[in-house]
N, C-alpha and C. Protein backbone atom coordinates (compact mmCIF):
# COMPACT_ATOMS: atom_id res chain seq x y z
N UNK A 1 -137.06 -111.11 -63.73
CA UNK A 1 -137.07 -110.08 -62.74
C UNK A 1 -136.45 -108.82 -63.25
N UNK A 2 -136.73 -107.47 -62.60
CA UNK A 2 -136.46 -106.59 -63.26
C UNK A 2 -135.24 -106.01 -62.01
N UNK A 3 -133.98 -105.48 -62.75
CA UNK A 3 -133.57 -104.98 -61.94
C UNK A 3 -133.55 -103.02 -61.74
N UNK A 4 -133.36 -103.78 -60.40
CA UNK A 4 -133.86 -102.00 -59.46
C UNK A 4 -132.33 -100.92 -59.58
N UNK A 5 -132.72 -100.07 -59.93
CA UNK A 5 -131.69 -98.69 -60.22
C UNK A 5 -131.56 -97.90 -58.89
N UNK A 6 -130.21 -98.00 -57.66
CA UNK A 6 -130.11 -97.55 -57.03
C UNK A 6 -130.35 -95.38 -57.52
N UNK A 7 -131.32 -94.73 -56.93
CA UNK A 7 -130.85 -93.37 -57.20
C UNK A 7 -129.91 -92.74 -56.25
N UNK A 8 -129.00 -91.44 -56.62
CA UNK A 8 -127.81 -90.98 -56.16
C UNK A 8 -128.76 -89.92 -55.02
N UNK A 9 -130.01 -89.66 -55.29
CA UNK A 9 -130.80 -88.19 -54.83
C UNK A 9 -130.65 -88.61 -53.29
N UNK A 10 -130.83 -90.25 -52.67
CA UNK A 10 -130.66 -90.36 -51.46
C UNK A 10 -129.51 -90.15 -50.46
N UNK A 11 -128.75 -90.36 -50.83
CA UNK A 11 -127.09 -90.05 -50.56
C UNK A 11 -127.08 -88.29 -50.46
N UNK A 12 -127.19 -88.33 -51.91
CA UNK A 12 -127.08 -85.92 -51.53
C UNK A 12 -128.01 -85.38 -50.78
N UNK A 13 -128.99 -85.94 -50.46
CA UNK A 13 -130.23 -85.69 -49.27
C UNK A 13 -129.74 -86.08 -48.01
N UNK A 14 -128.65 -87.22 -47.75
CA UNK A 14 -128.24 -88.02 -46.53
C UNK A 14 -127.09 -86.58 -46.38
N UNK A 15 -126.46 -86.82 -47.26
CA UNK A 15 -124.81 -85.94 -47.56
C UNK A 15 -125.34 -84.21 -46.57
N UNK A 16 -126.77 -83.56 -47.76
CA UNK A 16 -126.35 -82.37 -47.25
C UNK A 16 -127.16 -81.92 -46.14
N UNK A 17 -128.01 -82.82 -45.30
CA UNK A 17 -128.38 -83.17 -44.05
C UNK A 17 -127.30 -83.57 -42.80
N UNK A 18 -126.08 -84.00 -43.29
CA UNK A 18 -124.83 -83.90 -42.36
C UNK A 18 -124.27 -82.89 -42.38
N UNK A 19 -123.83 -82.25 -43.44
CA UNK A 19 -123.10 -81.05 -43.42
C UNK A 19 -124.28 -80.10 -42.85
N UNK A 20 -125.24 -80.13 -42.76
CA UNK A 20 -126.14 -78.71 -41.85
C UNK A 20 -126.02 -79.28 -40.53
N UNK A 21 -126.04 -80.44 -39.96
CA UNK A 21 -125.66 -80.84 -38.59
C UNK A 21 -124.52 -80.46 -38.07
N UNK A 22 -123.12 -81.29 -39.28
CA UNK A 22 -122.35 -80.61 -38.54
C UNK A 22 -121.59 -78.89 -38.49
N UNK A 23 -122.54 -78.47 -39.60
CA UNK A 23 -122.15 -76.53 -39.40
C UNK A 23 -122.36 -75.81 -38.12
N UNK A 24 -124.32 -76.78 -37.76
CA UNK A 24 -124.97 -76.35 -36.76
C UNK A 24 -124.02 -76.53 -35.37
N UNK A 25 -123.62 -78.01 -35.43
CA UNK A 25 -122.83 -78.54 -34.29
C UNK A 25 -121.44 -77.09 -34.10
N UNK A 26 -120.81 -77.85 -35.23
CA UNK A 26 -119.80 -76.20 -34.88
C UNK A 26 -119.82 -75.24 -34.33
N UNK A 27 -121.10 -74.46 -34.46
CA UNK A 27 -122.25 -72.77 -34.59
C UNK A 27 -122.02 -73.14 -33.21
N UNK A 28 -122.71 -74.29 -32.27
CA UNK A 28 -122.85 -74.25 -31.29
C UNK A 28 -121.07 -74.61 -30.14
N UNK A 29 -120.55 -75.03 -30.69
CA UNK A 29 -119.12 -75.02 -29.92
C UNK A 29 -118.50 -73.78 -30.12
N UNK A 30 -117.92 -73.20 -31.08
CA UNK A 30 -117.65 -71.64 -30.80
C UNK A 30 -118.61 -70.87 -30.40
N UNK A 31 -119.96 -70.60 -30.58
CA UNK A 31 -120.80 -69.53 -29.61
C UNK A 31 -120.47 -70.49 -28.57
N UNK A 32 -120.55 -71.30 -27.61
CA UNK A 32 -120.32 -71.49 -26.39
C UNK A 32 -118.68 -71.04 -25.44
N UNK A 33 -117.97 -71.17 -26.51
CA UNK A 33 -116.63 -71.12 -26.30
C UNK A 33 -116.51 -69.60 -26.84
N UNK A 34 -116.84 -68.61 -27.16
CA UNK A 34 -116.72 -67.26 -26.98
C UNK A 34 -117.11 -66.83 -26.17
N UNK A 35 -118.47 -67.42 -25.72
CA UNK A 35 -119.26 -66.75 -24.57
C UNK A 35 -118.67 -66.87 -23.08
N UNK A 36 -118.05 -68.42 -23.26
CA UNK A 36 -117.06 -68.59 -22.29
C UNK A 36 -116.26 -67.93 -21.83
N UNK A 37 -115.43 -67.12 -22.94
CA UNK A 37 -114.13 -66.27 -22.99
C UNK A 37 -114.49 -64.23 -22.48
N UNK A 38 -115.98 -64.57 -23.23
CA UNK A 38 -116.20 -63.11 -23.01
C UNK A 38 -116.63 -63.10 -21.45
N UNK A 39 -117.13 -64.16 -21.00
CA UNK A 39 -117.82 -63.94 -19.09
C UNK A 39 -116.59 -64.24 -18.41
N UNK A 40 -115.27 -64.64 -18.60
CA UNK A 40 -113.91 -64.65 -17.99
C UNK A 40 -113.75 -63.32 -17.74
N UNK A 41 -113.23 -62.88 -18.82
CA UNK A 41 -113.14 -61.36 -19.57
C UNK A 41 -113.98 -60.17 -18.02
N UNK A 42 -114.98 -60.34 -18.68
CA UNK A 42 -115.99 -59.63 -17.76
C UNK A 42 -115.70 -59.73 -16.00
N UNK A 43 -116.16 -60.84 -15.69
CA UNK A 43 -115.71 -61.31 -14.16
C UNK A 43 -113.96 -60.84 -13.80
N UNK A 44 -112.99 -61.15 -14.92
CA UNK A 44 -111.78 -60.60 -14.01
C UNK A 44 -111.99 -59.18 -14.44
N UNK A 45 -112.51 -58.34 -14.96
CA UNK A 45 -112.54 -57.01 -14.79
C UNK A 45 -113.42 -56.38 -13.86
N UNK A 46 -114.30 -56.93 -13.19
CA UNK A 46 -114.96 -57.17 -12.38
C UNK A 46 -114.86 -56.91 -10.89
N UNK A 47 -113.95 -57.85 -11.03
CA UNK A 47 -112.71 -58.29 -9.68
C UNK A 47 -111.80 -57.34 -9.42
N UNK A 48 -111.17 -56.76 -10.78
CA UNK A 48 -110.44 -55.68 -10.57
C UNK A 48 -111.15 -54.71 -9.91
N UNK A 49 -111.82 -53.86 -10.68
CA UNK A 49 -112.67 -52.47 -10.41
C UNK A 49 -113.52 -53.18 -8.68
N UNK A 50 -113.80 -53.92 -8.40
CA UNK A 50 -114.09 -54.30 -7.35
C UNK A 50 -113.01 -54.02 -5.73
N UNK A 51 -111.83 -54.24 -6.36
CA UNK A 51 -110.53 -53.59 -5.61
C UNK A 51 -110.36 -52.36 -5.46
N UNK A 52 -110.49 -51.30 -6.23
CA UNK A 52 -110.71 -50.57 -6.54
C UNK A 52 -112.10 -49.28 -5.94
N UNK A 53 -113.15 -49.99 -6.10
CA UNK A 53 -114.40 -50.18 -5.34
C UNK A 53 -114.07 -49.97 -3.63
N UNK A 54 -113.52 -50.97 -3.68
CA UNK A 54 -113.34 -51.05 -1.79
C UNK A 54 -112.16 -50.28 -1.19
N UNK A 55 -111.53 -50.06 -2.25
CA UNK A 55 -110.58 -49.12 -1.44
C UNK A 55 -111.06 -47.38 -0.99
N UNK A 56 -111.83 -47.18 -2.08
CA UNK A 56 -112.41 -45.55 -2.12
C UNK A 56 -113.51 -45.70 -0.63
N UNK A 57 -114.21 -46.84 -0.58
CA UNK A 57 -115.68 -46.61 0.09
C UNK A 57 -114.61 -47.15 1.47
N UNK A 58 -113.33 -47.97 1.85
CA UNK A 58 -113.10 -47.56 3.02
C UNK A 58 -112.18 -46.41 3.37
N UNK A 59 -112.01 -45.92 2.37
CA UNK A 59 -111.36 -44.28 2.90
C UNK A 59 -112.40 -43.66 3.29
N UNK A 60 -113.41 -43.90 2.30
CA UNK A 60 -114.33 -42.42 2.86
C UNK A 60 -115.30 -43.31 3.95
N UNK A 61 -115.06 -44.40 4.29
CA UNK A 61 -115.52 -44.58 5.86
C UNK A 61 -114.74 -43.83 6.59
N UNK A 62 -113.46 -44.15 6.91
CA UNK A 62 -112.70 -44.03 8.05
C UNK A 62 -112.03 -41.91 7.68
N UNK A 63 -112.65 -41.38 6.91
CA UNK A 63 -112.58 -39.99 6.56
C UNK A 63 -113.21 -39.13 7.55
N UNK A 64 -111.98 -38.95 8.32
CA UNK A 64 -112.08 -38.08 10.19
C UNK A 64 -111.09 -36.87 9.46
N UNK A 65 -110.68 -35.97 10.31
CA UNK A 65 -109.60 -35.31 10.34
C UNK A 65 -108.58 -35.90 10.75
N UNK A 66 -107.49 -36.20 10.03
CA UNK A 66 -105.95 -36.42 10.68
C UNK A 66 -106.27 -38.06 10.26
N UNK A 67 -107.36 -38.81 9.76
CA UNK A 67 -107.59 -40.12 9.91
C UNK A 67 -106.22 -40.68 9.01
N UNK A 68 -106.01 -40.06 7.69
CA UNK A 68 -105.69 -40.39 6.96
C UNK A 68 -104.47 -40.70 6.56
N UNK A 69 -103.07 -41.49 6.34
CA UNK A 69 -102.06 -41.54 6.28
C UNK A 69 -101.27 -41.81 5.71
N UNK A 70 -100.04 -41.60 5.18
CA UNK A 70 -99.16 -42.90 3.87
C UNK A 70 -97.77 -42.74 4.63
N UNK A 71 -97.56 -43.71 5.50
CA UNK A 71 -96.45 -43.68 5.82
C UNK A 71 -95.51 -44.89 4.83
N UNK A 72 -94.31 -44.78 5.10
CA UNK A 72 -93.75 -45.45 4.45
C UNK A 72 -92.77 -46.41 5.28
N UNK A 73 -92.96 -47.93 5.28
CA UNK A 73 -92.60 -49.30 5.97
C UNK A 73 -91.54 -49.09 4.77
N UNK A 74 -89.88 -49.41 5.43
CA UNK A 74 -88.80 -49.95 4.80
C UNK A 74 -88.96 -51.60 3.74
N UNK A 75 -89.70 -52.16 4.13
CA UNK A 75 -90.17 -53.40 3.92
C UNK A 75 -91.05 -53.21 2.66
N UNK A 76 -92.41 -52.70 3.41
CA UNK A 76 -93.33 -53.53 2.50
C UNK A 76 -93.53 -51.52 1.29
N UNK A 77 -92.92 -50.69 1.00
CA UNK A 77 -93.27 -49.63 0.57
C UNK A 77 -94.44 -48.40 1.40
N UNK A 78 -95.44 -47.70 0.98
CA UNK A 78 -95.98 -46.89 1.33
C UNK A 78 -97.36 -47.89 1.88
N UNK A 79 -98.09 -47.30 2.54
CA UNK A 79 -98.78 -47.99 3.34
C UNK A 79 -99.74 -46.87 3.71
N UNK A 80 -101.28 -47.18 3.05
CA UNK A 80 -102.39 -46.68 3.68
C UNK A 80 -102.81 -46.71 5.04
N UNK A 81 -102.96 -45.82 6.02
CA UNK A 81 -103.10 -46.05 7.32
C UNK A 81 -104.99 -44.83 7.48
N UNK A 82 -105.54 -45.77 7.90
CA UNK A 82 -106.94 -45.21 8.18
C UNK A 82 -106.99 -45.28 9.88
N UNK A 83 -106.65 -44.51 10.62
CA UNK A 83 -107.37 -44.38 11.60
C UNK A 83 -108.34 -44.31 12.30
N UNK A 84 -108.95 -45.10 13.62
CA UNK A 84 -110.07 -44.94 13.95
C UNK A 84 -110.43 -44.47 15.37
N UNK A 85 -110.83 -43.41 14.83
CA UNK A 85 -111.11 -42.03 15.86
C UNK A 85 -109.79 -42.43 16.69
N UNK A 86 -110.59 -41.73 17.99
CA UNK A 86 -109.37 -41.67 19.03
C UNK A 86 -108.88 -43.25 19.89
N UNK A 87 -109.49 -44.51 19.04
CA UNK A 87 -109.26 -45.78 19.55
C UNK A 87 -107.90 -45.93 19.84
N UNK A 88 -106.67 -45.42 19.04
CA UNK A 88 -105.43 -46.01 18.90
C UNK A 88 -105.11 -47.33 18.00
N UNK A 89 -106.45 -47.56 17.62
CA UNK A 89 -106.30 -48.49 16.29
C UNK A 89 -106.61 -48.31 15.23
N UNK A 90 -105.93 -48.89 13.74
CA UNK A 90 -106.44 -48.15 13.01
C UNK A 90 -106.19 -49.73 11.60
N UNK A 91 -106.45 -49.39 10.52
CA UNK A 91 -107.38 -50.04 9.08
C UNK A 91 -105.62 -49.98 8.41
N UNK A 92 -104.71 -50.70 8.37
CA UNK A 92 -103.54 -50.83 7.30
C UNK A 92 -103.35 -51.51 6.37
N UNK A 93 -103.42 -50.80 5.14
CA UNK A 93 -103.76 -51.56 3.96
C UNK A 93 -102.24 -50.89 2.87
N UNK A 94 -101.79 -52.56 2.47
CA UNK A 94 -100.36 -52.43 1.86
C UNK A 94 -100.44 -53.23 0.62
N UNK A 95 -99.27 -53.76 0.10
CA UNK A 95 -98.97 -54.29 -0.56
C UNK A 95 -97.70 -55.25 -0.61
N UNK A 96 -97.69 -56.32 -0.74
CA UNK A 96 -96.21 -57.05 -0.99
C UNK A 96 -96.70 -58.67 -1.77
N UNK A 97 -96.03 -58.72 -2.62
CA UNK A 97 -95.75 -60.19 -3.29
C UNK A 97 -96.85 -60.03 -4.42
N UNK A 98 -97.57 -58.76 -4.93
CA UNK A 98 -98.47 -59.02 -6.03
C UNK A 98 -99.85 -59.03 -5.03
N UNK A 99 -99.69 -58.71 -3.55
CA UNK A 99 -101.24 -59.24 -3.42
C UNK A 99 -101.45 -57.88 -2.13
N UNK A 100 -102.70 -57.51 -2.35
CA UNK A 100 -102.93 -56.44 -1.58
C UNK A 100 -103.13 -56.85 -0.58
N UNK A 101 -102.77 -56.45 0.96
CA UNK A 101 -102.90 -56.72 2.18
C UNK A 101 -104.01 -55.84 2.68
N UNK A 102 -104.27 -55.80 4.13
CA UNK A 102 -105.30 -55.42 5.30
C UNK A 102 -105.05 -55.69 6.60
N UNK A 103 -104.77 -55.44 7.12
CA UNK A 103 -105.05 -55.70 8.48
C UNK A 103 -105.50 -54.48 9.73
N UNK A 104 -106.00 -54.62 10.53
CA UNK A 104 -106.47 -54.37 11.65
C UNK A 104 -105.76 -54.48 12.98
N UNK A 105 -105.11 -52.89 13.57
CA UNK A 105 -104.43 -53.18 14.48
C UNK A 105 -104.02 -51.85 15.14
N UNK A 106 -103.52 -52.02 16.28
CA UNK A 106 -102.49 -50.28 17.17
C UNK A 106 -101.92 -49.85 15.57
N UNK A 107 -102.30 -48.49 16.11
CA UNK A 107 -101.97 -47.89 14.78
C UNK A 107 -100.33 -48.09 14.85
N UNK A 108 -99.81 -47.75 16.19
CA UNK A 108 -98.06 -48.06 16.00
C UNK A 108 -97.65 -49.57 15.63
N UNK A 109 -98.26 -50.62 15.60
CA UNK A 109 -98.10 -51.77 15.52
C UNK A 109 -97.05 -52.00 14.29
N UNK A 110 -96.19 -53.18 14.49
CA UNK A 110 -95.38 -53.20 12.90
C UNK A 110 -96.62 -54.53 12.19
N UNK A 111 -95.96 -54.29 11.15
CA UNK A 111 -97.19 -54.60 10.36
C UNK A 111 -96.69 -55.97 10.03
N UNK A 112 -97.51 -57.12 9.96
CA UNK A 112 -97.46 -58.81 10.29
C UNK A 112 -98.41 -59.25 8.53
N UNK A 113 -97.59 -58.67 7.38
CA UNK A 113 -98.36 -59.82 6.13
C UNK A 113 -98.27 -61.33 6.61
N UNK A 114 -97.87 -61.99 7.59
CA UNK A 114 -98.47 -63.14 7.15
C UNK A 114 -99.70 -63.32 8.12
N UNK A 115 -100.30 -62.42 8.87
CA UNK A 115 -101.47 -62.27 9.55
C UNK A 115 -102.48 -61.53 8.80
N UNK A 116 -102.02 -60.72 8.07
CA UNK A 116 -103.30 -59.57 7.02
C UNK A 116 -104.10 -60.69 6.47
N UNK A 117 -105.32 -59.82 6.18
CA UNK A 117 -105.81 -60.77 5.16
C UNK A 117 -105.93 -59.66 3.65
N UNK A 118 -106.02 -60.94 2.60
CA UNK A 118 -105.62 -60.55 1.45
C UNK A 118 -107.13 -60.09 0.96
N UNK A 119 -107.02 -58.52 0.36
CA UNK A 119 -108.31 -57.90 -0.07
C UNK A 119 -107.71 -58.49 -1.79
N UNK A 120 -106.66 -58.84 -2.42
CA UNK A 120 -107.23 -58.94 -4.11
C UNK A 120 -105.72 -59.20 -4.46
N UNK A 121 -105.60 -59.77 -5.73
CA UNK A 121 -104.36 -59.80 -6.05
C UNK A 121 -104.13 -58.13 -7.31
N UNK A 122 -102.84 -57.79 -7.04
CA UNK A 122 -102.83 -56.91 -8.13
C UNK A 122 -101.10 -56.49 -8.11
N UNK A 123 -100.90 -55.69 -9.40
CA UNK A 123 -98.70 -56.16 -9.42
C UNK A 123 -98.83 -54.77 -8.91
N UNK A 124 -99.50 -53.78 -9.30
CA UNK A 124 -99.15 -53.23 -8.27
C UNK A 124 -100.42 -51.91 -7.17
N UNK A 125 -99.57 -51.37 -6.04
CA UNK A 125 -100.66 -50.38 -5.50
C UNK A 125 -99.81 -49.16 -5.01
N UNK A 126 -100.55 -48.02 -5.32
CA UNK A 126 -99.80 -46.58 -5.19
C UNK A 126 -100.94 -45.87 -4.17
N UNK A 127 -100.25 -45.02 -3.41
CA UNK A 127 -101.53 -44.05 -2.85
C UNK A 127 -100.65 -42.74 -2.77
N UNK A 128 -101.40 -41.77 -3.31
CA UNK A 128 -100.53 -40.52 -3.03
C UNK A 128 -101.50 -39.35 -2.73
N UNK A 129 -101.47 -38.58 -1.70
CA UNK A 129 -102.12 -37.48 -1.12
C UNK A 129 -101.61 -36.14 -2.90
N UNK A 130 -102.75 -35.79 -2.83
CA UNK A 130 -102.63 -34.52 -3.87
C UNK A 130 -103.27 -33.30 -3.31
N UNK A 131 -102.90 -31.83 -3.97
CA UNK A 131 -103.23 -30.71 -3.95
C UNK A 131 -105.02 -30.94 -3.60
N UNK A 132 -105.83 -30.32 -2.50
CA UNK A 132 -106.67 -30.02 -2.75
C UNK A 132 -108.03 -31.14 -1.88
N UNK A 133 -106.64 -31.73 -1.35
CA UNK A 133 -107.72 -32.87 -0.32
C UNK A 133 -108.00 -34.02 -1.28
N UNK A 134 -107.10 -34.28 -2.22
CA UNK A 134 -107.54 -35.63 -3.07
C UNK A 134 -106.75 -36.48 -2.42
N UNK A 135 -106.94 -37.90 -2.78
CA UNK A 135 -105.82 -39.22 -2.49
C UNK A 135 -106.02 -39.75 -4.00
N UNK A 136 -105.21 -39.96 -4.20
CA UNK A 136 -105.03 -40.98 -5.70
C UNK A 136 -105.13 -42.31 -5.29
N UNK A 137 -105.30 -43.47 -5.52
CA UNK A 137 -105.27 -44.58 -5.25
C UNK A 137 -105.19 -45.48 -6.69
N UNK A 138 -103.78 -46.38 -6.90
CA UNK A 138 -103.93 -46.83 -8.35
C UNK A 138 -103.87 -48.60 -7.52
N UNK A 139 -104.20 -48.83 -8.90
CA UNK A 139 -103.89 -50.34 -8.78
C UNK A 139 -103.76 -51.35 -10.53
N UNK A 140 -103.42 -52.23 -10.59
CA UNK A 140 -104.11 -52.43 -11.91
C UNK A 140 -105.26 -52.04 -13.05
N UNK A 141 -105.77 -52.15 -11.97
CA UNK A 141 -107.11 -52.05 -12.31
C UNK A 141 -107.55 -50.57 -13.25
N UNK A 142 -106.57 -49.61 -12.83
CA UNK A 142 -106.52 -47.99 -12.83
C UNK A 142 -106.57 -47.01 -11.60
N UNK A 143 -106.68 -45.88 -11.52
CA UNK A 143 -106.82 -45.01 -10.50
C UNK A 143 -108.59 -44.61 -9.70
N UNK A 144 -108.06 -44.21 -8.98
CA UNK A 144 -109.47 -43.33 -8.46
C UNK A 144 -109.16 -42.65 -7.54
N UNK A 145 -109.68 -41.39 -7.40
CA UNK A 145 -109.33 -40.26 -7.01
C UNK A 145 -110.54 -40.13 -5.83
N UNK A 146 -109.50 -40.08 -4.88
CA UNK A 146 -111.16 -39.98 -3.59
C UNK A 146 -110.70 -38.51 -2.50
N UNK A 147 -112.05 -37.68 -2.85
CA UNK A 147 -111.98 -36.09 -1.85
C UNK A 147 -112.20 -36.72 -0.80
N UNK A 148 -111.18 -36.49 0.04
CA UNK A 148 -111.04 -36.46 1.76
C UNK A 148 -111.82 -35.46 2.31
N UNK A 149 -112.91 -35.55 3.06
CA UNK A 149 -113.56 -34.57 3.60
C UNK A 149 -113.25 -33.86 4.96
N UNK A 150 -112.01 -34.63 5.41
CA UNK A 150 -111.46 -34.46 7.01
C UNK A 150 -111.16 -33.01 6.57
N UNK A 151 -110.60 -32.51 5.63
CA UNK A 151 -110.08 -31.00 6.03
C UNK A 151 -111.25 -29.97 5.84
N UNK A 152 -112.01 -30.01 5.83
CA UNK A 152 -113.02 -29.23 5.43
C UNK A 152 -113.91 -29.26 6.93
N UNK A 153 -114.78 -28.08 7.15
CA UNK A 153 -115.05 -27.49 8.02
C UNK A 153 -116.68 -28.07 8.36
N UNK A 154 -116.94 -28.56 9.50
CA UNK A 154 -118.29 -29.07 9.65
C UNK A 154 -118.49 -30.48 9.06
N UNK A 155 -117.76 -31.33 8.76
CA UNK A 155 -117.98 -32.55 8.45
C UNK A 155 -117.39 -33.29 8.87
């Protein structure tokens, strides 16, 4: 009988048929796991500017003459007050514990965070009336600057 000569060519054909599986395999766990990281990424910035978003479009809802307000609560700091018309109620939007508040109520009302409901979390929120009919409004997220149209004539 003759004996048979194992060749090595099957093994480095087996060999570099694993290593392209597992490069490929790899290829596919980090692109999944970046893509992961980058749509986090995206969505909480998202969320932010979304805060942000809603604060400008309900000023310039509730943007009457005189609507507009920042009084300042010993408690919870300065405090957006939107008035609505001549109801006696009005849109109070604050801040305390990292999380932006809301509520709905007599504009004299003292103000009840554990009744608000929470528009977003953020460390912090500023509103400051400026030269010229602006409001500043910051938050994490950054600023935005919204023209009050109440002082202006015919609108």
């Amino acid at each position: 009988m003759k004996a048979q000569k194992s060749s090595p060519i099957g093994f480095y054909t087996i060999g570099i048929a694993a290593l392209f599986l597992a490069g490929f395999f790899l290829l596919v766990v980090f692109g999944a796991q970046s893509y992961r990281n980058t749509v986090a990424g995206q969505n909480d910035n998202m969320h932010k500017r979304a805060l942000l978003s809603y604060l400008s479009t309900t000023v310039k809802a509730y943007d009457a003459a005189d609507a507009v307000s920042l009084p300042e609560d010993p408690a919870l700091g300065r405090v957006l007050v939107l008035e609505d018309g001549n109801s006696g109620y009005a849109l109070r939007i604050y801040h305390k514990d990292g999380i932006l508040l809301e509520d709905y109520a007599a504009a004299d009302a003292a103000l009840r965070p554990e009744e608000a409901q929470r528009l977003g979390e953020t460390a912090r929120f500023e509103a400051k009336k400026l030269p010229g009919n602006l409001l500043r409004l910051e938050t994490d997220a950054g600023s935005v600057l919204v023209h009050l149209r109440s002082g202006e004539d015919g609108r």
